[in-house]
Protein backbone atom coordinates (compact mmCIF):
# COMPACT_ATOMS: atom_id res chain seq x y z
CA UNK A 1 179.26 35.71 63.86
CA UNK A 2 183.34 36.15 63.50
CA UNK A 3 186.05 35.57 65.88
CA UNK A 4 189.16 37.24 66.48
CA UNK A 5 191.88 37.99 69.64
CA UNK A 6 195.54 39.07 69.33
CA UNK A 7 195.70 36.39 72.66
CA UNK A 8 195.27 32.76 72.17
CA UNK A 9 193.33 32.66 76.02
CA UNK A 10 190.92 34.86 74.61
CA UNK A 11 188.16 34.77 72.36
CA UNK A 12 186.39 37.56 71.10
CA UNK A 13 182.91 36.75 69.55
CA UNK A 14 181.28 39.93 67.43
CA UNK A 15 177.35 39.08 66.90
CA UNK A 16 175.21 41.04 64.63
CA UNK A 17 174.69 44.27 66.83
CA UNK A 18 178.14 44.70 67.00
CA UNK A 19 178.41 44.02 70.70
CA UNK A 20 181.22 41.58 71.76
CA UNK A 21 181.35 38.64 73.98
CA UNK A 22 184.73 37.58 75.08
CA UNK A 23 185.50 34.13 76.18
CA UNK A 24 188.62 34.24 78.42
CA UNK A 25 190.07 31.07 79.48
CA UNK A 26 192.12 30.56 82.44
CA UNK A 27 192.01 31.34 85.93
CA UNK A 28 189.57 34.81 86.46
CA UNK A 29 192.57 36.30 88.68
CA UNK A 30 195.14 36.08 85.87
CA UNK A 31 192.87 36.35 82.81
CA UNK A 32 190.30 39.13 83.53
CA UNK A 33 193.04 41.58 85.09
CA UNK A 34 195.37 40.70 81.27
CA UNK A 35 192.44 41.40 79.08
CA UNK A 36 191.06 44.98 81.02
CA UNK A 37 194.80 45.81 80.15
CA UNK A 38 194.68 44.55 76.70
CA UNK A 39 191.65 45.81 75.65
CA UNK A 40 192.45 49.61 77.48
CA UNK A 41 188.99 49.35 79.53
CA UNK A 42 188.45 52.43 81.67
CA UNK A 43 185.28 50.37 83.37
CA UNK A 44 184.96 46.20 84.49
CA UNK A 45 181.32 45.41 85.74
CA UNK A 46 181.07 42.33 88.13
CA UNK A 47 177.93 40.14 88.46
CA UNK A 48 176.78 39.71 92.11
CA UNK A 49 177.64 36.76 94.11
CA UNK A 50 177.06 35.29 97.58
CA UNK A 51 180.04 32.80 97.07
CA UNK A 52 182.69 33.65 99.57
CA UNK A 53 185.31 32.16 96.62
CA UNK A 54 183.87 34.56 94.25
CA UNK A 55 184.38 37.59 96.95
CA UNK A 56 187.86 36.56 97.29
CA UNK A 57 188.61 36.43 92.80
CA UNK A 58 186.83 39.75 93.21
CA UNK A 59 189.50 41.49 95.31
CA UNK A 60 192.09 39.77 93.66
CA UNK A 61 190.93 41.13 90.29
CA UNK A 62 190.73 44.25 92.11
CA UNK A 63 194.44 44.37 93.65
CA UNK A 64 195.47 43.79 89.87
CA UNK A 65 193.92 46.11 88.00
CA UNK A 66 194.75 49.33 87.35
CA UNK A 67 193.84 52.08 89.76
CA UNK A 68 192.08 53.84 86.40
CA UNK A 69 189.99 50.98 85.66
CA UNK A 70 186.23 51.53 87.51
CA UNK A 71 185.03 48.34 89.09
CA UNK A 72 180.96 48.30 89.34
CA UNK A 73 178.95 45.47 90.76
CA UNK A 74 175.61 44.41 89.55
CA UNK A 75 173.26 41.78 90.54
CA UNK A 76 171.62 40.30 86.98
CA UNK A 77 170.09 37.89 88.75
CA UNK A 78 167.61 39.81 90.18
CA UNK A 79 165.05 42.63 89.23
CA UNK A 80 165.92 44.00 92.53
CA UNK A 81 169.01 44.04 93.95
CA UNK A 82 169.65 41.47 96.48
CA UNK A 83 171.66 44.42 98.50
CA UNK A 84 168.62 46.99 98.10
CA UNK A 85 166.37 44.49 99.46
CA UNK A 86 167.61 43.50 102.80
CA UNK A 87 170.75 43.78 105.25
CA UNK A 88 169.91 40.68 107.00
CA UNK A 89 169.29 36.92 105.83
CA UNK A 90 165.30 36.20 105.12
CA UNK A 91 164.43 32.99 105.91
CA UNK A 92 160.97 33.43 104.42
CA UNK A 93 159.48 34.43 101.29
CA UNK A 94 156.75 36.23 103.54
CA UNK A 95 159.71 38.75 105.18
CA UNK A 96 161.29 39.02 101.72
CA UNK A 97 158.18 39.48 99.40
CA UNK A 98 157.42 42.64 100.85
CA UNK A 99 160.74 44.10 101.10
CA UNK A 100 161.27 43.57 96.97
CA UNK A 101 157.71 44.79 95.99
CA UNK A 102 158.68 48.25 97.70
CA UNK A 103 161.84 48.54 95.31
CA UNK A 104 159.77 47.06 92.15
CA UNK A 105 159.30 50.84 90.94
CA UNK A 106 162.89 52.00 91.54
CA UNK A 107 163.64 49.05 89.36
CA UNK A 108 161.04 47.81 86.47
CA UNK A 109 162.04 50.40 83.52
CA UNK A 110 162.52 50.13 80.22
CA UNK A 111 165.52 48.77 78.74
CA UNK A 112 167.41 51.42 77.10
CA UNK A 113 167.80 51.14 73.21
CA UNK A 114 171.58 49.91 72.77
CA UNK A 115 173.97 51.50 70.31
CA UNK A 116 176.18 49.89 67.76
CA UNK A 117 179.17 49.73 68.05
CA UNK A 118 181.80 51.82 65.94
CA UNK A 119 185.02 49.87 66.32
CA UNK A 120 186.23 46.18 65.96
CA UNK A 121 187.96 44.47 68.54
CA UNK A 122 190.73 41.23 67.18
CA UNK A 123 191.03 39.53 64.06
CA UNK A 124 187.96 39.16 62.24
CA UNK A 125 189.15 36.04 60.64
CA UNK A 126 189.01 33.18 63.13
CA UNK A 127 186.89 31.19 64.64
CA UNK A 128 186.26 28.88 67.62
CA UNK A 129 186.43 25.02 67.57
CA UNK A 130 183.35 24.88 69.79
CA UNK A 131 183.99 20.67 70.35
CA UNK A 132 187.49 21.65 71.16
CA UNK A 133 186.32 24.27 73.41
CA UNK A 134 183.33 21.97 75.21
CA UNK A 135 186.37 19.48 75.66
CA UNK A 136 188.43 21.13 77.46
CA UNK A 137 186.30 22.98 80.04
CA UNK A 138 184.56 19.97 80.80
CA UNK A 139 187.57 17.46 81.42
């Protein structure tokens, strides 16, 4: 594993497959808009959330991107889509069950073999102090 940003907010971690995690610290309004910029990325995908706070970073994020930059939502938290599976709020398993074993075709595939990589984002040369790290997001 190797490390490397041109931004001391952000972290870039490349792992064997050549796929890179970024670690941005800072408020999601001012950080995530900075790094789409810095990093040139034509597409941001969102995770999914029922938290009214996180709707409201969302359309910040949004507002401050650019206007070239795609902005997909996905829910990773479930197989199905919590959108796909019902417009109104379930307050059983029994009314749910159903209504997410209909979409369980649409939506148990394969996973799609993942290509490496072919360029290298940062400086290769640093690394994180993890303890330093742990510190200060939980104080």
């Amino acid at each position: 594993m190797s490390v490397g940003s041109t931004r001391t907010d952000i972290q870039v971690i490349h792992t064997k497959p050549k796929l890179v995690n970024s670690l941005c610290r800072g408020e999601a309004v001012d950080t995530i808009p900075s790094f789409v910029k810095e990093c040139g990325a034509s597409l941001l995908i969102t995770d999914f959330s029922p938290l009214s706070q996180v709707h409201g970073w969302k359309e910040e994020i949004t507002k401050r991107v650019s206007d070239s930059v795609s902005i997909h939502e996905v829910d990773a938290h479930n197989i199905v889509p919590l959108w796909m599976t019902s417009d109104t709020l379930e307050d059983y398993a029994r009314t749910i069950r159903p209504k997410i074993n209909n979409h369980l075709p649409e939506y148990l595939i394969e996973f799609p073999t993942i290509k490496p990589r072919t360029n290298i984002w940062g400086d290769s040369n640093r690394s994180i102090d993890w303890d330093k790290l742990i510190e200060h997001v939980t104080s």
